[in-house]
N, C-alpha and C. Protein backbone atom coordinates (compact mmCIF):
# COMPACT_ATOMS: atom_id res chain seq x y z
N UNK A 1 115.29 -34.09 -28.33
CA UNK A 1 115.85 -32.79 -28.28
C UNK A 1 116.93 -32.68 -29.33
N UNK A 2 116.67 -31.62 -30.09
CA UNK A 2 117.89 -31.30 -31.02
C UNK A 2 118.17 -30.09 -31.46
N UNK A 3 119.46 -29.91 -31.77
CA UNK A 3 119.44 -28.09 -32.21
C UNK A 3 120.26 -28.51 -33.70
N UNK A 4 119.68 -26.89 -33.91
CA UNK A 4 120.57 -26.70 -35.54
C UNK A 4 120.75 -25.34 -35.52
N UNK A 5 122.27 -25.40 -36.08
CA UNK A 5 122.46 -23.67 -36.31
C UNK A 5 121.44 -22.83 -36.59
N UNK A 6 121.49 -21.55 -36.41
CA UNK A 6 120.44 -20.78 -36.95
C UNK A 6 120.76 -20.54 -38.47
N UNK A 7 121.63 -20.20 -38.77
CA UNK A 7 122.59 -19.68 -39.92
C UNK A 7 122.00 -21.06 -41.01
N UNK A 8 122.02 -22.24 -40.19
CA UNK A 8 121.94 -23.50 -41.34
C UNK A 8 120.41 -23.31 -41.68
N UNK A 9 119.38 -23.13 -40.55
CA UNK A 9 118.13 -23.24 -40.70
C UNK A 9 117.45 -21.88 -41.35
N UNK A 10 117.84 -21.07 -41.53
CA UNK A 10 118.02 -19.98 -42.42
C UNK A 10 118.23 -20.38 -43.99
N UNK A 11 119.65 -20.71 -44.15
CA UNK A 11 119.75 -21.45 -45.79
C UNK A 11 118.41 -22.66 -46.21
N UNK A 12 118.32 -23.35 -44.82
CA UNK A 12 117.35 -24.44 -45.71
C UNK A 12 115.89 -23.71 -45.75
N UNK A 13 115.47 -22.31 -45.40
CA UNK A 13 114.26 -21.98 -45.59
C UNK A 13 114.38 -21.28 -46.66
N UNK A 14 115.77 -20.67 -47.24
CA UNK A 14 115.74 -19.56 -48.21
C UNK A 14 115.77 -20.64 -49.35
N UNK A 15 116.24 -21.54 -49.38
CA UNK A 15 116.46 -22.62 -50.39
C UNK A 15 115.25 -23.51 -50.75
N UNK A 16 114.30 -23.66 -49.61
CA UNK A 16 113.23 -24.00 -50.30
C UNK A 16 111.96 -23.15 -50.96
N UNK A 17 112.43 -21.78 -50.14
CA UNK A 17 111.66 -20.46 -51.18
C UNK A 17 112.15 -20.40 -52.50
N UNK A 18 114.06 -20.59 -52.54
CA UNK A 18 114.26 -20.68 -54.27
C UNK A 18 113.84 -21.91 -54.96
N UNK A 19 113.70 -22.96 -54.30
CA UNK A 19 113.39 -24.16 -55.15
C UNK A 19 112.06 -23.80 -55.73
N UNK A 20 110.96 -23.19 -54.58
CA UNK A 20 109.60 -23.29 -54.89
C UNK A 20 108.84 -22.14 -55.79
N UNK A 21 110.40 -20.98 -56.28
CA UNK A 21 109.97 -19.82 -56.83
C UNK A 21 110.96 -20.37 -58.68
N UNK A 22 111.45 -21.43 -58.50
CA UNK A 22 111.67 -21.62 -59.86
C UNK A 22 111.01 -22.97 -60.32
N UNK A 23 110.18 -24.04 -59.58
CA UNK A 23 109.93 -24.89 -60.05
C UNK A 23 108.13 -25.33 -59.62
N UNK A 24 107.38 -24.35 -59.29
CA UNK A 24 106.25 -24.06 -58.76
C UNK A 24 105.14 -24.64 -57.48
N UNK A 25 105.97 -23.68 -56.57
CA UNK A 25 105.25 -24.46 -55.36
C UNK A 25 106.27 -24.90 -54.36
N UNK A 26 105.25 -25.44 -53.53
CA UNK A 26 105.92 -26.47 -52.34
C UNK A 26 106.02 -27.91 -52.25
N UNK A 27 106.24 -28.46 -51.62
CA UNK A 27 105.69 -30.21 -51.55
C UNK A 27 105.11 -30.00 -50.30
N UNK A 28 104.40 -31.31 -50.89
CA UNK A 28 103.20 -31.35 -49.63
C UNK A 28 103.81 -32.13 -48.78
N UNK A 29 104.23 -32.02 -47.30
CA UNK A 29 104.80 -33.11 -46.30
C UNK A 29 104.12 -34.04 -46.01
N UNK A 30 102.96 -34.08 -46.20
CA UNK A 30 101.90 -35.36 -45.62
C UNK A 30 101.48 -36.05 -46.58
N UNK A 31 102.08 -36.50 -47.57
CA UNK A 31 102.17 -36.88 -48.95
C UNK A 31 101.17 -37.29 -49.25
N UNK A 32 100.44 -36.20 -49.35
CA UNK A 32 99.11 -35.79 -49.86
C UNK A 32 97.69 -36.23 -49.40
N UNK A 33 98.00 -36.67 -47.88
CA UNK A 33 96.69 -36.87 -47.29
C UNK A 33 96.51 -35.68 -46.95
N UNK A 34 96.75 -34.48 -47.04
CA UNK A 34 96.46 -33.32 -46.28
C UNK A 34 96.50 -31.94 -47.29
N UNK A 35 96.16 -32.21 -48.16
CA UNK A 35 96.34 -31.26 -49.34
C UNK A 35 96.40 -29.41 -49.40
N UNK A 36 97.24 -29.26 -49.87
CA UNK A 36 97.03 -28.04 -49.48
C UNK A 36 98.07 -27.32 -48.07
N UNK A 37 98.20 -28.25 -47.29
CA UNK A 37 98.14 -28.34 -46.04
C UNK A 37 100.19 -28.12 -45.96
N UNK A 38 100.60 -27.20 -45.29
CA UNK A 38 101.80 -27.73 -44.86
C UNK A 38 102.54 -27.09 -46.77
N UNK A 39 101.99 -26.41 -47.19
CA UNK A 39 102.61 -25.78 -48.69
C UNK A 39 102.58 -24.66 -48.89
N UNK A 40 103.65 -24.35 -47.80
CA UNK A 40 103.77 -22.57 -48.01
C UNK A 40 105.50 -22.69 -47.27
N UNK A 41 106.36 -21.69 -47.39
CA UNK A 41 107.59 -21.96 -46.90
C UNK A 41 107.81 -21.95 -45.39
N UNK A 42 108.90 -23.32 -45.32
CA UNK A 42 109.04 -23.32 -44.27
C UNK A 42 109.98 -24.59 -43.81
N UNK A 43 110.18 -25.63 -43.49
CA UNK A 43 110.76 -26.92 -43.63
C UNK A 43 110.89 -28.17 -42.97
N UNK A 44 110.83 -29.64 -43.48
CA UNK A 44 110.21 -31.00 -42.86
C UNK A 44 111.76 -30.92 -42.35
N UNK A 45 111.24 -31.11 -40.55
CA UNK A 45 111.98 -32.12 -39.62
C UNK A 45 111.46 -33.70 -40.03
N UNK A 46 112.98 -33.86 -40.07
CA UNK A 46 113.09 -35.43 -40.89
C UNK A 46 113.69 -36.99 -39.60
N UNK A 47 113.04 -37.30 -39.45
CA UNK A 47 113.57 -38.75 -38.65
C UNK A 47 114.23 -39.62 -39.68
N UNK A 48 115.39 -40.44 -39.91
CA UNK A 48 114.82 -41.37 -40.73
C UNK A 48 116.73 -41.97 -40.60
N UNK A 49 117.34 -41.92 -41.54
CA UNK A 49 119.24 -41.99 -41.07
C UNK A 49 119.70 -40.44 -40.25
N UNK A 50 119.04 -40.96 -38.97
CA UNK A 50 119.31 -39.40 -38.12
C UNK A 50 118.43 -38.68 -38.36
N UNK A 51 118.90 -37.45 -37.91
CA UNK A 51 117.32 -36.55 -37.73
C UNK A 51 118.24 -34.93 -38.37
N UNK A 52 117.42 -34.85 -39.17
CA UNK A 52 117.75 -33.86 -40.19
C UNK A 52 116.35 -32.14 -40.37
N UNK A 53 116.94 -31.32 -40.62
CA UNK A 53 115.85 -30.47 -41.26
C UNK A 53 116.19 -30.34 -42.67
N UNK A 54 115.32 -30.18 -43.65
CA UNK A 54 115.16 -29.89 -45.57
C UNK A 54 114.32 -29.44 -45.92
N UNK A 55 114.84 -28.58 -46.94
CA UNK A 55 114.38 -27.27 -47.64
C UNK A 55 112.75 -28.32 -48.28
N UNK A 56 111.77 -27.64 -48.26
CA UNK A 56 110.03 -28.05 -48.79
C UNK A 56 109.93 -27.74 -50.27
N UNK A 57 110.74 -26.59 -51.00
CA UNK A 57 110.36 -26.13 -52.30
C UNK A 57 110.35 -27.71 -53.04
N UNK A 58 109.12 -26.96 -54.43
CA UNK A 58 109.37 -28.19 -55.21
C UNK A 58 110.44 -28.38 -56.08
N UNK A 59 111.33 -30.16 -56.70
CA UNK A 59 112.30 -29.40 -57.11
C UNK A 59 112.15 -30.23 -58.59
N UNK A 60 113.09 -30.12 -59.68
CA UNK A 60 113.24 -31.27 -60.57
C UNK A 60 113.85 -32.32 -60.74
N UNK A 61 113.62 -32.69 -61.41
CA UNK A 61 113.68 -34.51 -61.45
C UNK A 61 115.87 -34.59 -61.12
N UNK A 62 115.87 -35.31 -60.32
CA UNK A 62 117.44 -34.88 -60.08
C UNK A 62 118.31 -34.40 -59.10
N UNK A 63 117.27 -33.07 -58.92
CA UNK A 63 117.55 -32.88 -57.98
C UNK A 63 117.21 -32.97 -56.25
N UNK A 64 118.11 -32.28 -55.33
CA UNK A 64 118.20 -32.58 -53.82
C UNK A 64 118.18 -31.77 -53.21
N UNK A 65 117.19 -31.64 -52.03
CA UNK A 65 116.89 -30.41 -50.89
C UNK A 65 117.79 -30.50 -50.03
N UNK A 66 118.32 -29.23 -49.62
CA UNK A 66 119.23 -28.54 -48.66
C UNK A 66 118.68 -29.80 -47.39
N UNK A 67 119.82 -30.31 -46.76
CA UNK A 67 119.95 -30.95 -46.16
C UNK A 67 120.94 -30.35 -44.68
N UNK A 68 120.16 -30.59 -43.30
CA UNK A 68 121.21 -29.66 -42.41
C UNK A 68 120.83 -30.55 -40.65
N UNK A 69 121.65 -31.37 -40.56
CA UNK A 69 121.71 -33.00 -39.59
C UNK A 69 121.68 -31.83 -38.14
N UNK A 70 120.54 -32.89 -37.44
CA UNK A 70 120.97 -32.20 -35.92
C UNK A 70 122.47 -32.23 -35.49
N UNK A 71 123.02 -31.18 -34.35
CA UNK A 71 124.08 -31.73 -33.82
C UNK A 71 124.28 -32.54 -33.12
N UNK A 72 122.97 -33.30 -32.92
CA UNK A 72 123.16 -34.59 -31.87
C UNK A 72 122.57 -35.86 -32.58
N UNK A 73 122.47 -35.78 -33.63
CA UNK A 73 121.75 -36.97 -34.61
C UNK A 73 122.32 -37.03 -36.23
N UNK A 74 123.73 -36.69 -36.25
CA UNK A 74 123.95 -37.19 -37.63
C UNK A 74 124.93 -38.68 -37.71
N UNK A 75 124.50 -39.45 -39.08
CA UNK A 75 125.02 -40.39 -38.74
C UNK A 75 126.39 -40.65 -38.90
N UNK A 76 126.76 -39.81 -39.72
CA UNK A 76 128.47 -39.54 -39.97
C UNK A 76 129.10 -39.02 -38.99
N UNK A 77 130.15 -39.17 -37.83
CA UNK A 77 130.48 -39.11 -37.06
C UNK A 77 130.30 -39.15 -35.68
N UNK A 78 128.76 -39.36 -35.31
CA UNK A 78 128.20 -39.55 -34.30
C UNK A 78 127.86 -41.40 -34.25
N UNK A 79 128.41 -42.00 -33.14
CA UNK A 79 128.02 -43.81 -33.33
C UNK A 79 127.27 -43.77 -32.42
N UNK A 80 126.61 -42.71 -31.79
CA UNK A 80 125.10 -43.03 -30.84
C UNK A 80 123.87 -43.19 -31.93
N UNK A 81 123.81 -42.31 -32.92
CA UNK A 81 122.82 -41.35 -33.69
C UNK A 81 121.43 -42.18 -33.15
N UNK A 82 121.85 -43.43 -33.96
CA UNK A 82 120.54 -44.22 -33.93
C UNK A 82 119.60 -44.33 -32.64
N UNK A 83 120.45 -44.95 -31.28
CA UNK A 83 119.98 -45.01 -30.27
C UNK A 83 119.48 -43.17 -29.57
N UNK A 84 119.88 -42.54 -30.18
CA UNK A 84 119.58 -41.04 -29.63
C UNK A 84 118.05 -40.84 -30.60
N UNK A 85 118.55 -40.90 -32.07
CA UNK A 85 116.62 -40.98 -32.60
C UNK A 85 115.84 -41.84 -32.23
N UNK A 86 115.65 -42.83 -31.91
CA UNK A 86 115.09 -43.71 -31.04
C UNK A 86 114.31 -43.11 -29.76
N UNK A 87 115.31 -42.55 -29.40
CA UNK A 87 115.20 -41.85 -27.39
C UNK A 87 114.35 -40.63 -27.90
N UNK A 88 114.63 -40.07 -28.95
CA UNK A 88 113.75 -38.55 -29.03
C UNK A 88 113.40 -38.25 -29.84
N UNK A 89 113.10 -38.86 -30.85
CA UNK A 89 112.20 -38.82 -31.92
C UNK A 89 111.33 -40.17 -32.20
N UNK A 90 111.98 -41.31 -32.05
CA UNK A 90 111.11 -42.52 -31.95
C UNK A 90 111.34 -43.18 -32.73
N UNK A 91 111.20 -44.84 -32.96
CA UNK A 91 111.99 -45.74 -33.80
C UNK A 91 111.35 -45.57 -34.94
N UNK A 92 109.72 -45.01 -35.53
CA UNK A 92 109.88 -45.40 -37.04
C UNK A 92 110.03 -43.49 -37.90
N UNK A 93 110.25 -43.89 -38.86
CA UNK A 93 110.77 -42.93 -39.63
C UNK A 93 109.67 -41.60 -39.85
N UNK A 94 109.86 -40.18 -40.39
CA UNK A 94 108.96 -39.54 -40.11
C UNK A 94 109.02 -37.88 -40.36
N UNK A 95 107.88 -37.12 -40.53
CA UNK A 95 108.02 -35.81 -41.18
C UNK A 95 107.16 -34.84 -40.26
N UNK A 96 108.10 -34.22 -39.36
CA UNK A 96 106.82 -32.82 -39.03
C UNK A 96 107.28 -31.37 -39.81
N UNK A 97 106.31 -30.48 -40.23
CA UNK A 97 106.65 -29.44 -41.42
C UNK A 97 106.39 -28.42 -40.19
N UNK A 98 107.59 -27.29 -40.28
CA UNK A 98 107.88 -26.15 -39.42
C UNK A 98 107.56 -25.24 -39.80
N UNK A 99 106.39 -24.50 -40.10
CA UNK A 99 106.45 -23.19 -40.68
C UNK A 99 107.16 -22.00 -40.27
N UNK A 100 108.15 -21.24 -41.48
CA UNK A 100 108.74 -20.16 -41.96
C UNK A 100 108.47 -18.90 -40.93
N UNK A 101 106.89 -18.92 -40.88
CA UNK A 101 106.80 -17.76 -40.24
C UNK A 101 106.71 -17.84 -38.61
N UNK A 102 106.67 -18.78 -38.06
CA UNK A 102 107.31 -19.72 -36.78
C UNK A 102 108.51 -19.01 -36.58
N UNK A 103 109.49 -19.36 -37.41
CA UNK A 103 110.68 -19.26 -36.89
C UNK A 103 111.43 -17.99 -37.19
N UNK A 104 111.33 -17.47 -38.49
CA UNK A 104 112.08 -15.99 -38.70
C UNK A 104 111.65 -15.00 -37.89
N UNK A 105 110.33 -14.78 -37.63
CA UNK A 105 110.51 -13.86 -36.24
C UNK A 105 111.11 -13.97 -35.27
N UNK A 106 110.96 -15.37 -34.61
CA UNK A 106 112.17 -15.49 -33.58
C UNK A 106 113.95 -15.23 -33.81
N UNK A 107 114.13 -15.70 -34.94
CA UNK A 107 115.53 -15.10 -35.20
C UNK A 107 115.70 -13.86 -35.35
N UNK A 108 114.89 -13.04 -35.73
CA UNK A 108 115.06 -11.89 -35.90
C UNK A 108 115.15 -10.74 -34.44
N UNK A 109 114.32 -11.69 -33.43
CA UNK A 109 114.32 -11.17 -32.48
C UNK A 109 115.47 -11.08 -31.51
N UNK A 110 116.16 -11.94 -31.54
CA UNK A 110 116.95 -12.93 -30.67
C UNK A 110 118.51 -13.06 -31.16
N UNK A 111 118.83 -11.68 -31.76
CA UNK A 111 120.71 -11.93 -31.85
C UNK A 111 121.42 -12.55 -31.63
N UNK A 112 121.61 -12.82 -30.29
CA UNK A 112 122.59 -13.50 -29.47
C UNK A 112 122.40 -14.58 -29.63
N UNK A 113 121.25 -15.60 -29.62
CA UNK A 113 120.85 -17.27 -29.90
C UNK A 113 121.54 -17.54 -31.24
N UNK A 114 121.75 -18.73 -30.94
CA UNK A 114 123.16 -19.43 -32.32
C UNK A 114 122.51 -20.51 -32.61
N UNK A 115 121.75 -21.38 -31.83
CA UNK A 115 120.51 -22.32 -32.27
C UNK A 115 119.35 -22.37 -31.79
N UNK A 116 118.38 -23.04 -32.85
CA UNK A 116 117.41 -24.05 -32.68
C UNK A 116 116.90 -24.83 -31.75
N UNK A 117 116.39 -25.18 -30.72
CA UNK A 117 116.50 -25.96 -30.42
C UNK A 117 114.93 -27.02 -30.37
N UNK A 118 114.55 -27.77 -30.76
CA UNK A 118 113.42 -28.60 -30.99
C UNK A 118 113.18 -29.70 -29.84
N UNK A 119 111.92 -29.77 -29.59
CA UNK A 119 111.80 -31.27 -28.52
C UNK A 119 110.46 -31.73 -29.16
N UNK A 120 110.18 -32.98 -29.09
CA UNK A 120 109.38 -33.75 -29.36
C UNK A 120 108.40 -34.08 -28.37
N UNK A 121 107.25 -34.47 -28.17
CA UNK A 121 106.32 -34.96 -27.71
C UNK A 121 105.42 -35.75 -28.39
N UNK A 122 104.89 -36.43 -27.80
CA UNK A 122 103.67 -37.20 -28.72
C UNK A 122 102.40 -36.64 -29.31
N UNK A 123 102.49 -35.35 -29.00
CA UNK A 123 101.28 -34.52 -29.02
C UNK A 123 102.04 -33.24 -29.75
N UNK A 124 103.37 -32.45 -29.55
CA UNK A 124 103.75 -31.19 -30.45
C UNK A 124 105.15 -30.92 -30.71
N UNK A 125 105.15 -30.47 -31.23
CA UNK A 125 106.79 -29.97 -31.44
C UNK A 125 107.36 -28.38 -30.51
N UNK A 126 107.91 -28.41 -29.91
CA UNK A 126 108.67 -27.42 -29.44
C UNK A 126 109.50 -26.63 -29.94
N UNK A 127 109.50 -25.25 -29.83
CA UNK A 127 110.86 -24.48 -30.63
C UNK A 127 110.79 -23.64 -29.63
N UNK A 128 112.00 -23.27 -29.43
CA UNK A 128 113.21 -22.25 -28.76
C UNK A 128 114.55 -21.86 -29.26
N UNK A 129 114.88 -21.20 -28.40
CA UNK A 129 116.36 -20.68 -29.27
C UNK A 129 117.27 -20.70 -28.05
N UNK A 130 118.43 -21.14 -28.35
CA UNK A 130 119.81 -21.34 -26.86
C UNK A 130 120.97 -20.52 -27.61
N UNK A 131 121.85 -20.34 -26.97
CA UNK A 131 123.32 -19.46 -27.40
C UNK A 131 124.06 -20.50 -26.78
N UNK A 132 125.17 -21.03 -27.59
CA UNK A 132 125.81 -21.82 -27.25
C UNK A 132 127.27 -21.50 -27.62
C-alpha cells in the first residue's frame, strides 16, 4: 500500500508527456519484451531503493525522469523503507506502467482527494483516491 500526492503524480505524467513530445516517444517499461506495449503516457511504479512513481517519456543521454517516493517508502528519512517494500511490494526489484488515462479522470473527478493510493497483489494493481 502506498500513496502519492496527487499534485506530484500529475507533474510526473505532464513531464513524461514533455519528455516524450521533445525527444520522440515513450520507453517501453517491459524492456522490450512487450513492444509497443505500455508506450503511450502515463508512468512506471518503481520497486527498487523504495518505491517510487517516474515520468515514461523518452529522454537524452544525461538526462533524469521526474522522480516522486511513496509517503511510506522513501529511503531518505524513513529507516523502515526497506522492510515496508518487502511487506508490499516484494523483495526483488520491479516496474508496473500506470496508464495516464487511468488516472486523470479520476482526479478530475474527485476534488477533495489529495492522494493516490496503490495496493499490490500478485495478480493487479489497485488505484483509489483518499483525502488526507
Amino acid at each position: 500500500m502506498f500513496t502519492f500526492p496527487i499534485p506530484g503524480v500529475r507533474k510526473v505524467i505532464e513531464r513524461g508527456k514533455a519528455d516524450a513530445a521533445a525527444n520522440g516517444g515513450f520507453r517501453n517499461p517491459y524492456y522490450g519484451l512487450k513492444p509497443g506495449e505500455g508506450e503511450i503516457p502515463g508512468l512506471w511504479l518503481v520497486g527498487d531503493q523504495g518505491v517510487y512513481i517516474m515520468s515514461n517519456g523518452k529522454l537524452t543521454d544525461g538526462d533524469r525522469p521526474l522522480v516522486v517516493y511513496s509517503d511510506e517508502c522513501h529511503p531518505v528519512g524513513n529507516p523502515d523503507w526497506f522492510h515496508y517494500k518487502h511487506l508490499h511490494f516484494g523483495g526483488d526489484d520491479g516496474i508496473e506502467f500506470i496508464d495516464a488515462e487511468r488516472l486523470i479522470p479520476l482526479f478530475d473527478r474527485n476534488f477533495r482527494c489529495t492522494h493516490l493510493y496503490v495496493q499490490l497483489t500478485e495478480t493487479e494493481v489497485s488505484l483509489s483516491l483518499i483525502a488526507r
